[in-house]
N, C-alpha and C. Protein backbone atom coordinates (compact mmCIF):
# COMPACT_ATOMS: atom_id res chain seq x y z
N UNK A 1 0.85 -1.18 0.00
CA UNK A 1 0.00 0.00 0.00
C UNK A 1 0.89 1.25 0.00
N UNK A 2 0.43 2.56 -1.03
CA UNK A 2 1.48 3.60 -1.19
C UNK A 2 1.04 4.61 -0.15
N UNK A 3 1.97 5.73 0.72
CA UNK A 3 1.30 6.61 1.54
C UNK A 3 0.95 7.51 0.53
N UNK A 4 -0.25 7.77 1.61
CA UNK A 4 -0.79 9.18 0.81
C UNK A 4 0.00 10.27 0.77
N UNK A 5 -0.01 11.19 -0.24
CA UNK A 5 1.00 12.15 -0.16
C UNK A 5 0.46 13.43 0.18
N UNK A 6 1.08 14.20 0.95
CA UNK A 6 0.71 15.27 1.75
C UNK A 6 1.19 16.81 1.23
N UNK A 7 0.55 17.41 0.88
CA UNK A 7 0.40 18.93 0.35
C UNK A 7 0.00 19.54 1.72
N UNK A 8 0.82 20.94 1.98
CA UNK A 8 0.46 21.81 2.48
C UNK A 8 0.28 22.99 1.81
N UNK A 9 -1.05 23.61 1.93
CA UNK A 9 -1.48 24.72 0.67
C UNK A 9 -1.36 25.93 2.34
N UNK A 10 -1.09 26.94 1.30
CA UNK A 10 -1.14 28.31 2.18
C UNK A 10 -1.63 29.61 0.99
N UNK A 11 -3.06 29.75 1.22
CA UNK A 11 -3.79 30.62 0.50
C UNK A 11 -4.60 31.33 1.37
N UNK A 12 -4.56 32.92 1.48
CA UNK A 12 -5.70 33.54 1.87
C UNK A 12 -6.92 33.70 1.77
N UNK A 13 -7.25 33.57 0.02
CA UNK A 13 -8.38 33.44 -0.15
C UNK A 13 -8.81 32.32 -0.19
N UNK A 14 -10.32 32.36 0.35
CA UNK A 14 -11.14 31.11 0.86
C UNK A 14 -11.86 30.58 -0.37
N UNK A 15 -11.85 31.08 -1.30
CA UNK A 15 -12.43 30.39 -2.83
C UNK A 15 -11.67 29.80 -3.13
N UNK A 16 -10.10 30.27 -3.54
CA UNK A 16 -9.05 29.72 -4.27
C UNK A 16 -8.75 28.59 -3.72
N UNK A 17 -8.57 28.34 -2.04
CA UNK A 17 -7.96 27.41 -1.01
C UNK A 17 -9.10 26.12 -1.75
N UNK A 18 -10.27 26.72 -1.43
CA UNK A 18 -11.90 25.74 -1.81
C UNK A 18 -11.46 24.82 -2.97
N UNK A 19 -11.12 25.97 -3.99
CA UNK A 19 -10.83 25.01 -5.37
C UNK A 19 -9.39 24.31 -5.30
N UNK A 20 -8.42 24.90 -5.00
CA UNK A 20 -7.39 23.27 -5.11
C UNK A 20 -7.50 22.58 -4.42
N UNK A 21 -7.86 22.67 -2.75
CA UNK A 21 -8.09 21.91 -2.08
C UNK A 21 -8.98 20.51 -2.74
N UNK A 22 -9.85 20.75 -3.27
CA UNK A 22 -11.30 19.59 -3.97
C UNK A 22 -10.22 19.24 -5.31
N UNK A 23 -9.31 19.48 -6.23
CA UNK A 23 -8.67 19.64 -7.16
C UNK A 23 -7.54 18.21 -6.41
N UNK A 24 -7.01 18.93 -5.48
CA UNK A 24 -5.81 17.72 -5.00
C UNK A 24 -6.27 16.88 -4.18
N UNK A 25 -7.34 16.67 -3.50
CA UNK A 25 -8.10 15.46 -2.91
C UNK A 25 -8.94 14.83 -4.12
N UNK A 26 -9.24 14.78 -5.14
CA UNK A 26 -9.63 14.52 -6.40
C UNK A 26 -8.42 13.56 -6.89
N UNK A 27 -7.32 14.22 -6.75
CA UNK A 27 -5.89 13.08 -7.09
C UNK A 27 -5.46 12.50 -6.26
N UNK A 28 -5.98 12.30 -5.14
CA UNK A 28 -5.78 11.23 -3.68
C UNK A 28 -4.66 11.98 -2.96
N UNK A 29 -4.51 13.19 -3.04
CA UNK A 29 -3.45 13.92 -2.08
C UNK A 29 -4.71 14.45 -0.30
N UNK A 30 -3.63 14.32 0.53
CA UNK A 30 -4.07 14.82 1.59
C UNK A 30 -3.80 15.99 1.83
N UNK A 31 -4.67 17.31 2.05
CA UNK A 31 -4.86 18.33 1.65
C UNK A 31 -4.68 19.64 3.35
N UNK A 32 -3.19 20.23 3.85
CA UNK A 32 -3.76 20.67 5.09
C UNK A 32 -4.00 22.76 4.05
N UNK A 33 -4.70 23.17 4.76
CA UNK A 33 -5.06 24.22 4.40
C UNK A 33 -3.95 25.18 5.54
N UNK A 34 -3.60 26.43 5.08
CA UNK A 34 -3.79 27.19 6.13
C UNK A 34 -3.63 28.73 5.64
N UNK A 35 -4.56 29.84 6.21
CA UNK A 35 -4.66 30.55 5.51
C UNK A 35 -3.82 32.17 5.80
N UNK A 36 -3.51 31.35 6.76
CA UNK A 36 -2.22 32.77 7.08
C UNK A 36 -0.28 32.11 6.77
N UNK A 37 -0.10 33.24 6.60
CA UNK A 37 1.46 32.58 6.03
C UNK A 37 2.18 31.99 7.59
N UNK A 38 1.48 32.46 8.67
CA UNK A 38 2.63 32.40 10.03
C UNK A 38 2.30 30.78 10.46
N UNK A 39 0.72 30.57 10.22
CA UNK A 39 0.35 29.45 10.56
C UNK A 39 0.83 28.16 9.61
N UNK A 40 0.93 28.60 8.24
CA UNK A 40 1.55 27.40 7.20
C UNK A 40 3.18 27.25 7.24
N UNK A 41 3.73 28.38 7.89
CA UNK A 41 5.45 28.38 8.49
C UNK A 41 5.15 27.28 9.27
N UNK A 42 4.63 27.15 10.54
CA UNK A 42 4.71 25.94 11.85
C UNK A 42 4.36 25.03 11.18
N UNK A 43 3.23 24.59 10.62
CA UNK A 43 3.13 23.42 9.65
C UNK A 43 4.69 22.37 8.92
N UNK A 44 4.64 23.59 8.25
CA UNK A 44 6.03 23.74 7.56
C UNK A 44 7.44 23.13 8.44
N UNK A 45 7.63 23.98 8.81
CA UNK A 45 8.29 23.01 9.86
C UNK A 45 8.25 22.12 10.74
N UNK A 46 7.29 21.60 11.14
CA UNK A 46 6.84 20.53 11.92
C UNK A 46 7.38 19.01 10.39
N UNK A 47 7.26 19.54 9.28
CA UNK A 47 7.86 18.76 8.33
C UNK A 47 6.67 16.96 8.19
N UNK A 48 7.16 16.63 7.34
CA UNK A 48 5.86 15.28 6.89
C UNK A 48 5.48 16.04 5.69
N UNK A 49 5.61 17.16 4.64
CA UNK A 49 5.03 17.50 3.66
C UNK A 49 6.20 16.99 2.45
N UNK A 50 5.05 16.19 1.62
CA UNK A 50 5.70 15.91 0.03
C UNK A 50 5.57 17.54 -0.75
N UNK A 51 4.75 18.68 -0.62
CA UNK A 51 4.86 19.48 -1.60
C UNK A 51 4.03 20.71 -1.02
N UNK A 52 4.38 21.58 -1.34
CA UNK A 52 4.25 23.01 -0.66
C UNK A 52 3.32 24.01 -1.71
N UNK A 53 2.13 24.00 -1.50
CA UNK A 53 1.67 25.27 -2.87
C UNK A 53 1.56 26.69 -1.87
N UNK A 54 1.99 27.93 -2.21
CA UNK A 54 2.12 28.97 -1.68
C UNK A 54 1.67 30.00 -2.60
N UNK A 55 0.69 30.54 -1.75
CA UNK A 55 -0.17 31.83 -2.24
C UNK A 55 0.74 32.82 -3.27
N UNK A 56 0.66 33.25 -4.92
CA UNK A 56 1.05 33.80 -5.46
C UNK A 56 1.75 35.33 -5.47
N UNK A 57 0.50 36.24 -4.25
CA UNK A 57 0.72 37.17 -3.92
C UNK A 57 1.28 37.11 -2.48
N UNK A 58 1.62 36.55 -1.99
CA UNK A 58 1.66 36.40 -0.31
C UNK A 58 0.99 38.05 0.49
N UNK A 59 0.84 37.83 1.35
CA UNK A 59 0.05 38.78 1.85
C UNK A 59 0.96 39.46 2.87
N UNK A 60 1.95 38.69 3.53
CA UNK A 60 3.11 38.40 4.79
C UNK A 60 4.19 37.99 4.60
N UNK A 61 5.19 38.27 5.21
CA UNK A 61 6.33 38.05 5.43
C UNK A 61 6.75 36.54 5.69
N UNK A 62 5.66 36.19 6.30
CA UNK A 62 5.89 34.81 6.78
C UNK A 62 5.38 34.11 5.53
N UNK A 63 4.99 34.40 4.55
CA UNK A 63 4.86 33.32 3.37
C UNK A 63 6.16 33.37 2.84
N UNK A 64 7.11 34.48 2.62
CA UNK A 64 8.23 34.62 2.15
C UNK A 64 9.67 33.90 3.01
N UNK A 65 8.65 33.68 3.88
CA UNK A 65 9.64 32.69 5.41
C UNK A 65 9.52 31.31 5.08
N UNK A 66 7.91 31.17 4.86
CA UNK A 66 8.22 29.88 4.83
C UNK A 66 8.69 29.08 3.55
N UNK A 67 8.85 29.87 2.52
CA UNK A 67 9.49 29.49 0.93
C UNK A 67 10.64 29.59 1.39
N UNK A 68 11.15 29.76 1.75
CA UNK A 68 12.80 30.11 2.73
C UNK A 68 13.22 28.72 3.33
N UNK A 69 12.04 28.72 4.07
CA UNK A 69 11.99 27.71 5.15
C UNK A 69 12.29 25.86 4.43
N UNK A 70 11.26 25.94 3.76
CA UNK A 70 11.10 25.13 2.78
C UNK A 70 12.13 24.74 1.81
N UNK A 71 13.02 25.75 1.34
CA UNK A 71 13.94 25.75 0.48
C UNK A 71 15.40 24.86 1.34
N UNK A 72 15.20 25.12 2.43
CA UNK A 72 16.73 24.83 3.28
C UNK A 72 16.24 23.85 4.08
N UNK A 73 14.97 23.11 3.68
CA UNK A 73 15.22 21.36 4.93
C UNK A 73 15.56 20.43 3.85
């Protein structure tokens, strides 16, 4: 049996999050949401993620942290 693979999405808006979220549970990915950049940093580092989607515009500093973050484990 293969593990499920784990996406952490970090989007502010609650439509956009709506649609990939249903988009990557549709392809059997396990889907954590979070919609502030500070809260998808701790995620982030707590680590267990196959793949990282990050809000285009970031809104915070901490989205630009956690692409940082992400880049160097």
């Amino acid at each position: 049996m293969t593990a499920t693979r784990r996406v952490l999405l970090v989007e502010d808006d609650a439509h956009i999050a709506d649609l990939l979220t249903l988009h990557l549970r549709d392809e059997g990915l396990e889907v954590m949401h979070c919609a502030r950049g500070d809260d998808g940093l701790r995620q982030l580092e707590r680590g267990g993620w196959d793949a990282l989607v990050l809000d285009i515009m970031p809104v915070s500093y901490t989205h630009l942290r956690a692409h940082e973050t992400k880049a160097n484990l």
